[in-house]
PDB file of N, CA and C in Angstrom:
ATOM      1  N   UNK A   1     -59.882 331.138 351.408  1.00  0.00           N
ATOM      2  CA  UNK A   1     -58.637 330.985 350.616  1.00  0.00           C
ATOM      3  C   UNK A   1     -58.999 330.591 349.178  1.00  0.00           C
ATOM      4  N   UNK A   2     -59.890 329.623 349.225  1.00  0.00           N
ATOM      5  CA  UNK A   2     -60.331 329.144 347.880  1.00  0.00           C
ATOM      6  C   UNK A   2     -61.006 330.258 347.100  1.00  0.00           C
ATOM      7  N   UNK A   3     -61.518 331.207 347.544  1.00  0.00           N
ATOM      8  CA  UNK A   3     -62.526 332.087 347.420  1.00  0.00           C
ATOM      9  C   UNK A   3     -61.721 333.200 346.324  1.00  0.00           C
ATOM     10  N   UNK A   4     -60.668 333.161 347.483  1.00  0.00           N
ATOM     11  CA  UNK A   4     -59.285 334.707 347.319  1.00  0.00           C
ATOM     12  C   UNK A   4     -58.570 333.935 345.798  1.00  0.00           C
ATOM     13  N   UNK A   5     -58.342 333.047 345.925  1.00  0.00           N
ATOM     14  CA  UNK A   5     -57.583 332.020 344.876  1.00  0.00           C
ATOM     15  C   UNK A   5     -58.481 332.321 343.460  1.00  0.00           C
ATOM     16  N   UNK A   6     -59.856 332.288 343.566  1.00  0.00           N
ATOM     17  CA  UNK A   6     -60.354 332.034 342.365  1.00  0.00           C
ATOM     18  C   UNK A   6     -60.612 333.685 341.919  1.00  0.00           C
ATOM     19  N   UNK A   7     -60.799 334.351 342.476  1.00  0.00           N
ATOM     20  CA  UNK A   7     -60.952 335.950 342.352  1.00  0.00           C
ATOM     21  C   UNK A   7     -59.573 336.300 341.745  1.00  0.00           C
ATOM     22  N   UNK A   8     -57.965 335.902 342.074  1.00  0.00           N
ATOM     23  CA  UNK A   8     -57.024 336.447 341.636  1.00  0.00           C
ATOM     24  C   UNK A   8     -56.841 334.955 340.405  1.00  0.00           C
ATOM     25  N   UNK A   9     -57.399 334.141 340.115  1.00  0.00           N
ATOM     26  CA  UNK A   9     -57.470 333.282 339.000  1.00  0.00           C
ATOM     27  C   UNK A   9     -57.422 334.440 337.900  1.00  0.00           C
ATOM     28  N   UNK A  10     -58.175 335.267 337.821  1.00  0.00           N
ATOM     29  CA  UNK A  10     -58.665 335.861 336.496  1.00  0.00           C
ATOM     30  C   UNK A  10     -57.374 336.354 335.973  1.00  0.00           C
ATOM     31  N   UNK A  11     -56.866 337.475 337.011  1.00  0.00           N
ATOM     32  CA  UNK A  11     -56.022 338.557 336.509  1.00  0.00           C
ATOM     33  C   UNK A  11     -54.695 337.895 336.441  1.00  0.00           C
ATOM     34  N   UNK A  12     -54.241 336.516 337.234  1.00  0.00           N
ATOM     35  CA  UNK A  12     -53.304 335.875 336.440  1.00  0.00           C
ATOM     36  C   UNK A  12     -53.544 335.689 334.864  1.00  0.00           C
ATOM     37  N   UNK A  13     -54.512 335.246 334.808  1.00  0.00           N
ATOM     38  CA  UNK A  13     -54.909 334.694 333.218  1.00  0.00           C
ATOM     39  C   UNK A  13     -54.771 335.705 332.474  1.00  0.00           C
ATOM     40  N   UNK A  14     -54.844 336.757 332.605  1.00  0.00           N
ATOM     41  CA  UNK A  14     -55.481 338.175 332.230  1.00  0.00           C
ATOM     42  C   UNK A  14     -53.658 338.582 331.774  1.00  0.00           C
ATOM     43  N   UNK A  15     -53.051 338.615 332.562  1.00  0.00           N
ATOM     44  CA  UNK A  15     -51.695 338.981 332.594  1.00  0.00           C
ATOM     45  C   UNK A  15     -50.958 337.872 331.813  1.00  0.00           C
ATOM     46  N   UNK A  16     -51.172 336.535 331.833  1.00  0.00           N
ATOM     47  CA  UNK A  16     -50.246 335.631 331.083  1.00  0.00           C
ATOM     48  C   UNK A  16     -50.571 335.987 329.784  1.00  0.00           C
ATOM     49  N   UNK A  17     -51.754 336.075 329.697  1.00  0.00           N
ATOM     50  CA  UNK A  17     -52.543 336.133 327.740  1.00  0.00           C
ATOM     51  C   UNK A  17     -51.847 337.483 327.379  1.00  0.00           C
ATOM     52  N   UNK A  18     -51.462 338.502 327.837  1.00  0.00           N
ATOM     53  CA  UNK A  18     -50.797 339.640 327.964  1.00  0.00           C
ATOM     54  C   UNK A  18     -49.377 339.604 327.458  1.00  0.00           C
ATOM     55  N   UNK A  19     -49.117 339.084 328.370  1.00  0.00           N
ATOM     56  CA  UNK A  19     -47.375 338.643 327.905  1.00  0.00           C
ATOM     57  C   UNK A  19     -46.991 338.130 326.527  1.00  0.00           C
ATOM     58  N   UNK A  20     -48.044 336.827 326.862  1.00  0.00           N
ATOM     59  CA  UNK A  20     -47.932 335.685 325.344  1.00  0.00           C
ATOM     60  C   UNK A  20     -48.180 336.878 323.985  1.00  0.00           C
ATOM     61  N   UNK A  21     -49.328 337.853 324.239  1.00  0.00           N
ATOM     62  CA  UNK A  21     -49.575 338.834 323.166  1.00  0.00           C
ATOM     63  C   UNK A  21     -48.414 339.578 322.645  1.00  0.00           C
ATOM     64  N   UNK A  22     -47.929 340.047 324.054  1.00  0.00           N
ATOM     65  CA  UNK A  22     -46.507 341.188 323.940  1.00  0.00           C
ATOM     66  C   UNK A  22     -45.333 340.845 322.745  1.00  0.00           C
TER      67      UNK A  22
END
C-alpha cells in the first residue's frame, strides 16, 4: 500500500503543478 501510495505520489504532484500552471 505504502509502495502503491508513493508511486501514485508523483502524478498527483505532477497534475496539481498542472492545474496551478493552467
Amino acid at each position: 500500500f505504502h509502495r502503491e501510495l508513493q508511486v501514485l505520489t508523483p502524478p498527483i504532484q505532477v497534475s496539481l503543478l498542472r492545474v496551478r500552471r493552467g
